[in-house]
PDB file of N, CA and C in Angstrom:
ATOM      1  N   UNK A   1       0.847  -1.174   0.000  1.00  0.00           N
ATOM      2  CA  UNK A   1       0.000   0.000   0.000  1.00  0.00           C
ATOM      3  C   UNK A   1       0.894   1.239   0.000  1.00  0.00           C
ATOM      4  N   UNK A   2       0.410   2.407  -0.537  1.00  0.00           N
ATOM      5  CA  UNK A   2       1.108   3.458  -1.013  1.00  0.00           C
ATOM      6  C   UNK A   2       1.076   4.524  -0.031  1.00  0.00           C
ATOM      7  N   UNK A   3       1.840   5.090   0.335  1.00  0.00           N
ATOM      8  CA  UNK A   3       1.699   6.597   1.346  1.00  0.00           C
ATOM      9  C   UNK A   3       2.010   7.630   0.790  1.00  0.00           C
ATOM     10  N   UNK A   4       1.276   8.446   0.678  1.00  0.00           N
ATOM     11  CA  UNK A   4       1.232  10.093   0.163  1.00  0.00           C
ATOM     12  C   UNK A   4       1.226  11.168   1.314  1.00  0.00           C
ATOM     13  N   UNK A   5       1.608  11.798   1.071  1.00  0.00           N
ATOM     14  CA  UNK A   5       1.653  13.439   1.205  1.00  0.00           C
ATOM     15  C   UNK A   5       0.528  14.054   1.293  1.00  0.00           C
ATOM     16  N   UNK A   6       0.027  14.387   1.931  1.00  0.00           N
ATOM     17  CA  UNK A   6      -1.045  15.337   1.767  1.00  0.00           C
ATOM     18  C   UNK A   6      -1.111  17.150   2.836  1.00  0.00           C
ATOM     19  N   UNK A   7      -1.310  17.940   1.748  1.00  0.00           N
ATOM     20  CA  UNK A   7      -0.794  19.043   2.602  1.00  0.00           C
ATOM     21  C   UNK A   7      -1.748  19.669   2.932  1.00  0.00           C
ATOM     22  N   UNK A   8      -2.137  20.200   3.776  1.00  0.00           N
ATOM     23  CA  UNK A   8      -3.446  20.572   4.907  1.00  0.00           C
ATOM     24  C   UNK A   8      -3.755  22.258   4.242  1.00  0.00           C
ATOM     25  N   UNK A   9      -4.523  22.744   3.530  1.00  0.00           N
ATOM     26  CA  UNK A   9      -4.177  24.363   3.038  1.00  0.00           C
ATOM     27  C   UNK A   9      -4.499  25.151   4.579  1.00  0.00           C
ATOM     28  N   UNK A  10      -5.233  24.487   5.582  1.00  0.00           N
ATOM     29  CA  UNK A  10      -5.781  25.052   7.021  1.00  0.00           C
ATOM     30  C   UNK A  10      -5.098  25.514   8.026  1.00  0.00           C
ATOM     31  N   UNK A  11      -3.609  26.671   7.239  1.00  0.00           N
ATOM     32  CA  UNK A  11      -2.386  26.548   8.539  1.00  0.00           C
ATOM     33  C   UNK A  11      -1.700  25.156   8.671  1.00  0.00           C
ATOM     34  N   UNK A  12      -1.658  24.456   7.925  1.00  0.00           N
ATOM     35  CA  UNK A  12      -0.280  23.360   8.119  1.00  0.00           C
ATOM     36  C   UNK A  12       1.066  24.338   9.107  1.00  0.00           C
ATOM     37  N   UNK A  13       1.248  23.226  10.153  1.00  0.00           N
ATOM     38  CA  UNK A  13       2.722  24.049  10.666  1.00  0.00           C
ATOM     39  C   UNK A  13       3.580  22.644  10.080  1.00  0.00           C
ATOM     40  N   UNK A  14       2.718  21.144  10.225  1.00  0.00           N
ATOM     41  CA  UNK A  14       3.946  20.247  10.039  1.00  0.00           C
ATOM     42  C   UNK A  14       3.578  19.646   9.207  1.00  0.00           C
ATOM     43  N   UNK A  15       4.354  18.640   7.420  1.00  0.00           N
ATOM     44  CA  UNK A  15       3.630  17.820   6.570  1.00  0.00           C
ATOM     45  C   UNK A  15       3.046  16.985   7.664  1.00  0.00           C
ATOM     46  N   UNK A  16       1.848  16.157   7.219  1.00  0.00           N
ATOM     47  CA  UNK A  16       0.730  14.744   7.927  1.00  0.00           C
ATOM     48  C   UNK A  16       1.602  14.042   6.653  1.00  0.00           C
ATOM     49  N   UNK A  17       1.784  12.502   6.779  1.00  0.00           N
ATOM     50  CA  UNK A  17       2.003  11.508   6.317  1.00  0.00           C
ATOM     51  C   UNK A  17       0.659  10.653   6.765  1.00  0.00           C
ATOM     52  N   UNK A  18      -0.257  10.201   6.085  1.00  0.00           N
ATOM     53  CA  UNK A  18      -1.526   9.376   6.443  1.00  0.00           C
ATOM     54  C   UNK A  18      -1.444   8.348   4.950  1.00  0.00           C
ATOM     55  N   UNK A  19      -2.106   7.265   5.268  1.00  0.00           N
ATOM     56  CA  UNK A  19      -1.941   6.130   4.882  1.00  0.00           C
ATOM     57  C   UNK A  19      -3.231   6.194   3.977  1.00  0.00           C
ATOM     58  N   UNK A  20      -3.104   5.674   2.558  1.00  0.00           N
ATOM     59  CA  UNK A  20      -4.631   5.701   1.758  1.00  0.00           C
ATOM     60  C   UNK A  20      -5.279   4.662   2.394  1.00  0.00           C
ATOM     61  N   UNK A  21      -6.734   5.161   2.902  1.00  0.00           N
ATOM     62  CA  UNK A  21      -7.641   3.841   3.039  1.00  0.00           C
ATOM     63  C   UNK A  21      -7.711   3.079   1.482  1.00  0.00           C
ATOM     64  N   UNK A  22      -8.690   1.476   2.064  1.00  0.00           N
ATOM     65  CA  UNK A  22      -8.740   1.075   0.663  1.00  0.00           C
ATOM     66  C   UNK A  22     -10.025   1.622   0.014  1.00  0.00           C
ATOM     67  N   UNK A  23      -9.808   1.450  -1.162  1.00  0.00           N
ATOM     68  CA  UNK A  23     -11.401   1.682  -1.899  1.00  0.00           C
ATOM     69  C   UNK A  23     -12.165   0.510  -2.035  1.00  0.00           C
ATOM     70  N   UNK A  24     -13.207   0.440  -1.623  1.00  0.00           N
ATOM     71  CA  UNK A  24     -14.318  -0.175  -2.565  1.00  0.00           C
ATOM     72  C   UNK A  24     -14.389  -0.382  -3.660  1.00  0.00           C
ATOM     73  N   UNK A  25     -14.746  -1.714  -3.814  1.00  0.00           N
ATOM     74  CA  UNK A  25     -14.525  -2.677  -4.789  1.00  0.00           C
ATOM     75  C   UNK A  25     -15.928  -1.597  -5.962  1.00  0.00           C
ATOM     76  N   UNK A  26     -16.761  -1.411  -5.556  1.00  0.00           N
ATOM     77  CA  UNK A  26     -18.100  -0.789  -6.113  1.00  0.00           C
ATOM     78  C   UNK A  26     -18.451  -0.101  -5.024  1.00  0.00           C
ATOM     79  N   UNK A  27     -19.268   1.173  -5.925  1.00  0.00           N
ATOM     80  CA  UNK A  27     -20.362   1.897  -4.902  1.00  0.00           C
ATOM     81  C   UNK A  27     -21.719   1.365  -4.653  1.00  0.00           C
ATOM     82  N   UNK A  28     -22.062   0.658  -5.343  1.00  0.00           N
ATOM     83  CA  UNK A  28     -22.747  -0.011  -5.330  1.00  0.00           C
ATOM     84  C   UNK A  28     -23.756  -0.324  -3.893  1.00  0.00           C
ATOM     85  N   UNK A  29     -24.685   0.019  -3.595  1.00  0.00           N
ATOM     86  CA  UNK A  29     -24.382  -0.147  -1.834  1.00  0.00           C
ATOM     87  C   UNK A  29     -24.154   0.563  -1.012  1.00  0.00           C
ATOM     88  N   UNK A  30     -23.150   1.322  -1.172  1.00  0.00           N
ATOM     89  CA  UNK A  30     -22.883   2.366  -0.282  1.00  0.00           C
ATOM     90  C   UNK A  30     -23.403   3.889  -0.023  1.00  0.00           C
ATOM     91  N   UNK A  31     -22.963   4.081   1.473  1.00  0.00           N
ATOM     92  CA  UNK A  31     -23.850   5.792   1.597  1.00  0.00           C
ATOM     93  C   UNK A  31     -23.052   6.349   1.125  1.00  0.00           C
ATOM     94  N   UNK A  32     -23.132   7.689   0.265  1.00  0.00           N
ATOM     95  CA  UNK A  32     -22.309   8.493  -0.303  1.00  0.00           C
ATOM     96  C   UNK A  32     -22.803  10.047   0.074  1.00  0.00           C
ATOM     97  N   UNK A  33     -21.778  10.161   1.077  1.00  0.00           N
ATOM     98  CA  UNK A  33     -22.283  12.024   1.016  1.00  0.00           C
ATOM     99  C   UNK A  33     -21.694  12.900   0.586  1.00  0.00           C
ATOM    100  N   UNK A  34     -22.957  13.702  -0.168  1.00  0.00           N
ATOM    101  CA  UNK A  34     -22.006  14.984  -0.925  1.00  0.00           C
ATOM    102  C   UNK A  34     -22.391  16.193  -0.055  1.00  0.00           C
ATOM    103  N   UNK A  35     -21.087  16.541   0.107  1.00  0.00           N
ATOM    104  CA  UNK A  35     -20.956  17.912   0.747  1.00  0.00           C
ATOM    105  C   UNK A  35     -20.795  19.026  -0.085  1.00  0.00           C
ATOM    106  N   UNK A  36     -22.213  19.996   0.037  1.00  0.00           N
ATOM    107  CA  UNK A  36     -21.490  21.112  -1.039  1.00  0.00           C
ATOM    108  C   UNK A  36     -21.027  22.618   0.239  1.00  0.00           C
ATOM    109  N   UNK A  37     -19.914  23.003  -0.163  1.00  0.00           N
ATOM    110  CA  UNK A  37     -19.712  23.777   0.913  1.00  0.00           C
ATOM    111  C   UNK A  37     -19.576  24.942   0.918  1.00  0.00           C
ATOM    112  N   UNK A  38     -21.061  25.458   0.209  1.00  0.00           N
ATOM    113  CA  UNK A  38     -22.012  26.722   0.147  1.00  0.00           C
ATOM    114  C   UNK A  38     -20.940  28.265  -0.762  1.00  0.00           C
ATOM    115  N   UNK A  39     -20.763  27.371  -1.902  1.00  0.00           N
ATOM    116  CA  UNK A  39     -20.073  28.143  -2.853  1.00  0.00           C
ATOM    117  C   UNK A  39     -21.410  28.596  -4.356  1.00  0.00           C
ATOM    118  N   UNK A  40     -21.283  29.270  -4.895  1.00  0.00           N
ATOM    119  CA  UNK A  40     -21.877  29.473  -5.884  1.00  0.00           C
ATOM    120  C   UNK A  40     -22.243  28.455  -6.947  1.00  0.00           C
ATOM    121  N   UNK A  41     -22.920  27.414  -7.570  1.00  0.00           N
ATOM    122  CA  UNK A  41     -23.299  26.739  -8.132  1.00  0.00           C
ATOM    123  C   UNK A  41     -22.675  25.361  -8.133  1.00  0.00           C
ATOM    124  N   UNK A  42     -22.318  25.138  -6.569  1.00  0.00           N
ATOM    125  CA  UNK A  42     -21.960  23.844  -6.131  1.00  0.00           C
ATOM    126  C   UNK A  42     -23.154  23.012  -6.546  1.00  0.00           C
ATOM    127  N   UNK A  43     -23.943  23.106  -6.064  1.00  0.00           N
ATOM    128  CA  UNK A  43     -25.199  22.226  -6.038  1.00  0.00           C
ATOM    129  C   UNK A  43     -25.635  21.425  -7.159  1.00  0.00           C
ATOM    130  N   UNK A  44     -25.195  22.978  -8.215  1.00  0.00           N
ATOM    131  CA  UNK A  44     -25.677  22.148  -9.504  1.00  0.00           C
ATOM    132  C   UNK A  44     -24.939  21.474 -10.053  1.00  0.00           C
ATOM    133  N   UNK A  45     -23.462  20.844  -9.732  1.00  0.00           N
ATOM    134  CA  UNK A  45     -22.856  19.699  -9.801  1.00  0.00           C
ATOM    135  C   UNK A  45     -22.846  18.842  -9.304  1.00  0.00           C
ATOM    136  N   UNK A  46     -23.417  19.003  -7.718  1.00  0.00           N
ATOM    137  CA  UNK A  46     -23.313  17.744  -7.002  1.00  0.00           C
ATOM    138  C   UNK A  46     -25.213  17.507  -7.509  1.00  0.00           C
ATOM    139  N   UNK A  47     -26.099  18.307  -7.912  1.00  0.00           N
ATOM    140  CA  UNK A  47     -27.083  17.557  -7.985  1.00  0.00           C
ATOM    141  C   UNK A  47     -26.970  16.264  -9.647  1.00  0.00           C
ATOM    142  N   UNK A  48     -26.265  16.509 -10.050  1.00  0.00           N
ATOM    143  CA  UNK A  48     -25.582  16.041 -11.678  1.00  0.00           C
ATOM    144  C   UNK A  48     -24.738  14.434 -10.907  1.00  0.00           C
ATOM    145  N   UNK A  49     -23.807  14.815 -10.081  1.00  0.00           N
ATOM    146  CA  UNK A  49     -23.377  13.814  -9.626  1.00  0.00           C
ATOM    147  C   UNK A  49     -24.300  13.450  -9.129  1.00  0.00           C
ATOM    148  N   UNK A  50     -25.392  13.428  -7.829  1.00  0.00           N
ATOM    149  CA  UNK A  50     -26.136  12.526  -7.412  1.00  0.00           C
ATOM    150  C   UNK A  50     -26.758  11.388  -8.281  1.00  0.00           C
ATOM    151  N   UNK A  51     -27.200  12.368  -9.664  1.00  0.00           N
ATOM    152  CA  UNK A  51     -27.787  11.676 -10.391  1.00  0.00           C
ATOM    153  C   UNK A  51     -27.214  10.070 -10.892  1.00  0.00           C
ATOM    154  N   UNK A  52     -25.727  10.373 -10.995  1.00  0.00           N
ATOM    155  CA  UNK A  52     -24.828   9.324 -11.743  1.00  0.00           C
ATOM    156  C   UNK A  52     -24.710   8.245 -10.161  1.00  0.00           C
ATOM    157  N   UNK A  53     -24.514   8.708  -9.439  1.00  0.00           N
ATOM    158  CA  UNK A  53     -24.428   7.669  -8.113  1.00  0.00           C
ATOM    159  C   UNK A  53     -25.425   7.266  -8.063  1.00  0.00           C
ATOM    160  N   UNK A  54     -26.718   7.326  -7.766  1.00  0.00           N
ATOM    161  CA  UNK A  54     -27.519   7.067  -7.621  1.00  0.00           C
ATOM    162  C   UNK A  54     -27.917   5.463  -8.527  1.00  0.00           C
ATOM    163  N   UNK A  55     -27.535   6.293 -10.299  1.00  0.00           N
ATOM    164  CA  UNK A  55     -28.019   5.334 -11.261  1.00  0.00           C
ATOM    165  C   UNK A  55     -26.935   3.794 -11.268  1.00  0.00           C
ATOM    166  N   UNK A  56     -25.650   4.481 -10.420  1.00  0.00           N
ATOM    167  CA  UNK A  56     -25.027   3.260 -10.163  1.00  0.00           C
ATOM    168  C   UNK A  56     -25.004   2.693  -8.990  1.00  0.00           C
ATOM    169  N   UNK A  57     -26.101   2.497  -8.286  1.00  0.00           N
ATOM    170  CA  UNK A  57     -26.400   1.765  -7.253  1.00  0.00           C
ATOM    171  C   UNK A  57     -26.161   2.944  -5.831  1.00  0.00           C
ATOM    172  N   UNK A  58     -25.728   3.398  -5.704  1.00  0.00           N
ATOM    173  CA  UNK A  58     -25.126   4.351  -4.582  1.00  0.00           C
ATOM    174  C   UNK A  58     -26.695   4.712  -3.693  1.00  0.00           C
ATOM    175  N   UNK A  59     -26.483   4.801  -2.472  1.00  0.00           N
ATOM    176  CA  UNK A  59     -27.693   5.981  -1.713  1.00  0.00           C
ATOM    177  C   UNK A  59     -26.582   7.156  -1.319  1.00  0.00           C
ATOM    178  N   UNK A  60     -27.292   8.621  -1.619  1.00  0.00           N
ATOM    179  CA  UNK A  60     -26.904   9.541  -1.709  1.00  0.00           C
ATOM    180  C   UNK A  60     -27.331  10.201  -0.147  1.00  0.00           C
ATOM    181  N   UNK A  61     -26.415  10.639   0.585  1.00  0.00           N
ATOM    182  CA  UNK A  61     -27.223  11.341   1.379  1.00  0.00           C
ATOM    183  C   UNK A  61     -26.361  12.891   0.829  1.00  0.00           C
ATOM    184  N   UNK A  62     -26.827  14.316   0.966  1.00  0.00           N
ATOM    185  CA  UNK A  62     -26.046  15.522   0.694  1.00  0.00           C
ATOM    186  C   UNK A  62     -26.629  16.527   2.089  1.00  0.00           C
ATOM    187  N   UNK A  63     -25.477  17.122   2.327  1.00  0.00           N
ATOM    188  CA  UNK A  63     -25.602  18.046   3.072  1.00  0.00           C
ATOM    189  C   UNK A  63     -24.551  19.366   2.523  1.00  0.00           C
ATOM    190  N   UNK A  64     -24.582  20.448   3.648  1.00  0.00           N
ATOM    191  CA  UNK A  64     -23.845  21.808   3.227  1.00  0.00           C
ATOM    192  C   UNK A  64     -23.480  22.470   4.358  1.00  0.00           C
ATOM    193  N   UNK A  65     -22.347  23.053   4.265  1.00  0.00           N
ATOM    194  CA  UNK A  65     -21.556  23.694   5.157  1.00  0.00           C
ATOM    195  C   UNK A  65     -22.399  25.031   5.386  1.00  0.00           C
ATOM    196  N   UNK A  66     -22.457  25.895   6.395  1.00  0.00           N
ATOM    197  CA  UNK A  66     -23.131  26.807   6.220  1.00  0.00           C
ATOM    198  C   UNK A  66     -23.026  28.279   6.051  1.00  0.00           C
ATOM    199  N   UNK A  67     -21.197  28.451   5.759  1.00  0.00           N
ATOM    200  CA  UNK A  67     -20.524  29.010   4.590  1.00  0.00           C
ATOM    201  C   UNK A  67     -19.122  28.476   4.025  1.00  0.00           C
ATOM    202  N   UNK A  68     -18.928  29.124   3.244  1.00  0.00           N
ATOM    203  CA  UNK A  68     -17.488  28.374   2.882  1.00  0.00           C
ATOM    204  C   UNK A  68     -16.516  28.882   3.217  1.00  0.00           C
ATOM    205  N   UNK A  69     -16.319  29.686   4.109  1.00  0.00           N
ATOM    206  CA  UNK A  69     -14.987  30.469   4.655  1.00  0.00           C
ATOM    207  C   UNK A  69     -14.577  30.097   5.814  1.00  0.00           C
ATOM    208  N   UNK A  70     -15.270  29.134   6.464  1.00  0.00           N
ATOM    209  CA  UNK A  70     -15.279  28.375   7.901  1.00  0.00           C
ATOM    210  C   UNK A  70     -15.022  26.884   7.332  1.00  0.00           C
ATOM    211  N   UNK A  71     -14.519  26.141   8.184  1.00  0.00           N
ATOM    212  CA  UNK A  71     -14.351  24.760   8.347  1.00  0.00           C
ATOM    213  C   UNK A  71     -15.453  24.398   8.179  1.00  0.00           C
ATOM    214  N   UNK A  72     -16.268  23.205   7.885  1.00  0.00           N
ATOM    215  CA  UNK A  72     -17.610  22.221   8.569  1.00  0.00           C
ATOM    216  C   UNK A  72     -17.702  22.541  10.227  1.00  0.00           C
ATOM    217  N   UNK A  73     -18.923  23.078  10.635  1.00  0.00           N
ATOM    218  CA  UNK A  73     -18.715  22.822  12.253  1.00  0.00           C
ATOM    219  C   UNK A  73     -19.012  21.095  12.638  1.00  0.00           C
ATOM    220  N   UNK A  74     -18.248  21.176  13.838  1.00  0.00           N
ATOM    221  CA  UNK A  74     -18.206  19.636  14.579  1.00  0.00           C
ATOM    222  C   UNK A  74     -19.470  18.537  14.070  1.00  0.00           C
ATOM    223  N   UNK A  75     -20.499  19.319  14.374  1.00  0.00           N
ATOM    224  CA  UNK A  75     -21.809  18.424  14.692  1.00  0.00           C
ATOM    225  C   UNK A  75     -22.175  18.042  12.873  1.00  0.00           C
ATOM    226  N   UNK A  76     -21.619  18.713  12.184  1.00  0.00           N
ATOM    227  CA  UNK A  76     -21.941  18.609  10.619  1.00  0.00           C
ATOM    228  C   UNK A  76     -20.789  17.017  10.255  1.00  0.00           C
ATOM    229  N   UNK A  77     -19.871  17.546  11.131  1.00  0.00           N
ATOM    230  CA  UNK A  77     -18.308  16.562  10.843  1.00  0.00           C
ATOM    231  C   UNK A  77     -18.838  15.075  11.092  1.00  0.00           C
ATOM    232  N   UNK A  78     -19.288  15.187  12.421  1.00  0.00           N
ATOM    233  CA  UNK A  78     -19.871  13.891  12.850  1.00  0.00           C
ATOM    234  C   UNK A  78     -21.058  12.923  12.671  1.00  0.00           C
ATOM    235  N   UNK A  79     -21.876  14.071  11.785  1.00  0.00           N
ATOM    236  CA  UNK A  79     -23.124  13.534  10.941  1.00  0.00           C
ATOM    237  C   UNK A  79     -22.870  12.750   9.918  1.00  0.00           C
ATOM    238  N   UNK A  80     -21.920  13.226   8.827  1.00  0.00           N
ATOM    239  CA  UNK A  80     -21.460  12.534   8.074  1.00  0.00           C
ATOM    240  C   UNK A  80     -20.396  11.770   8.049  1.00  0.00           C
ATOM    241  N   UNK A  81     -19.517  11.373   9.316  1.00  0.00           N
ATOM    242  CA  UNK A  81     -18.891  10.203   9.772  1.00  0.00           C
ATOM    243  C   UNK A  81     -19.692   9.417   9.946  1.00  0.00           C
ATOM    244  N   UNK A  82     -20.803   9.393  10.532  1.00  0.00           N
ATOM    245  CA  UNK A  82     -21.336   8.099  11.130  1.00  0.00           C
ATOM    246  C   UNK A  82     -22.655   7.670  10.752  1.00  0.00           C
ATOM    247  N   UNK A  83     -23.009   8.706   9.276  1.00  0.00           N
ATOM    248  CA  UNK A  83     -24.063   8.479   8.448  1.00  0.00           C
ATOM    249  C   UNK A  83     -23.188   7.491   7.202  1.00  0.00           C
ATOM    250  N   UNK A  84     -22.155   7.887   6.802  1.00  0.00           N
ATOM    251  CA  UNK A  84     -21.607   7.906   5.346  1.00  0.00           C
ATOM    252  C   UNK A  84     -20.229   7.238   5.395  1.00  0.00           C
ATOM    253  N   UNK A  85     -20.365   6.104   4.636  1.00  0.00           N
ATOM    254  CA  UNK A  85     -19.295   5.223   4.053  1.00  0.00           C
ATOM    255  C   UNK A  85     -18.514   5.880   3.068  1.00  0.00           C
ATOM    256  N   UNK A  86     -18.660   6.989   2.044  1.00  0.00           N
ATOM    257  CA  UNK A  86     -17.731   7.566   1.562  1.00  0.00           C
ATOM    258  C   UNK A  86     -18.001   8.706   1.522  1.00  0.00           C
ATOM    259  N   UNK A  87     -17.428  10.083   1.096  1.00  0.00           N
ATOM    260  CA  UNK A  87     -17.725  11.437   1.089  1.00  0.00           C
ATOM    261  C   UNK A  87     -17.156  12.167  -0.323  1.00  0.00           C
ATOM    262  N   UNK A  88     -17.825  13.109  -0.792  1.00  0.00           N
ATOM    263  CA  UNK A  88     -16.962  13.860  -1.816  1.00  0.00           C
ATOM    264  C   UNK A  88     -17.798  14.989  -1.407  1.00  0.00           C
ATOM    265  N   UNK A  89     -16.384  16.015  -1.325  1.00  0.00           N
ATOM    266  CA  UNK A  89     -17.109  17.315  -1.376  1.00  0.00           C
ATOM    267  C   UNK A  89     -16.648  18.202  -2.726  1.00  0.00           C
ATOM    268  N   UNK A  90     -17.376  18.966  -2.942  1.00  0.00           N
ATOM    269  CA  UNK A  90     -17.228  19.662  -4.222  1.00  0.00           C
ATOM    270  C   UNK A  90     -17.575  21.393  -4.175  1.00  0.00           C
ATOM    271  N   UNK A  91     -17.145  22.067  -5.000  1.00  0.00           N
ATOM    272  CA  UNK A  91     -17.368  23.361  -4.751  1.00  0.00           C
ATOM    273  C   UNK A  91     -17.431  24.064  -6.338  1.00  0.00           C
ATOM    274  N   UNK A  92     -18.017  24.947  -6.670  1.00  0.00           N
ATOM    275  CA  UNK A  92     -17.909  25.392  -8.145  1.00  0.00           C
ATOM    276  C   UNK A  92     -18.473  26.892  -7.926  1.00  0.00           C
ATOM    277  N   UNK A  93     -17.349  27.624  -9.111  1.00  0.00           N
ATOM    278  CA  UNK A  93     -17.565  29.128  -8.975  1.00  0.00           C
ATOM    279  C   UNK A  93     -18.099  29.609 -10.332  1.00  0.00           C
TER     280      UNK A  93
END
C-alpha cells in the first residue's frame, strides 16, 4: 500500500504523512455524502453527480456547510462520519 503526502491548506505548521484507506470494490451499496460547501453553483454539480451515483447503485445522502470560509462545524463533521461510508465534497464558482 502506497503513502502520500497530503498538505493541509488550514495553517499546516507540520507535513501529515496518512496512509490511503482502501477503496471499494463498487459503490454499489454504499452511503455516499455529498458535501457542497455553500459556494456558488456547487449544487448544480453535485445535484448532476447525485444523479450518476444514484443510477449506479449508490444511496446519496447531501448536506452543506453553512458558509465556505469556515471549516464544517463539529456536529456537521460527525453527521457525516457516522451516516456515510464515503464522502466527496465539491465546490464550483
Amino acid at each position: 500500500m502506497s503513502v502520500r503526502v497530503i498538505l493541509d491548506p488550514t495553517s499546516e505548521r507540520q507535513l501529515a504523512s496518512r496512509e490511503l484507506l482502501t477503496r471499494p470494490k463498487t459503490i454499489s451499496g454504499q452511503t455516499i455524502g455529498l458535501l457542497d460547501i455553500s459556494k456558488a453553483r456547487g449544487d448544480v454539480f453535485l445535484d448532476q453527480l447525485e444523479t450518476r451515483l444514484t443510477t449506479a447503485g449508490a444511496n446519496v445522502l447531501r448536506f452543506r456547510k453553512p458558509t465556505f470560509t469556515k471549516p464544517a462545524p463539529v456536529d456537521l463533521r460527525h453527521e457525516i462520519a457516522t451516516k456515510c461510508t464515503l464522502v466527496i465534497e465539491a465546490l464550483a464558482d
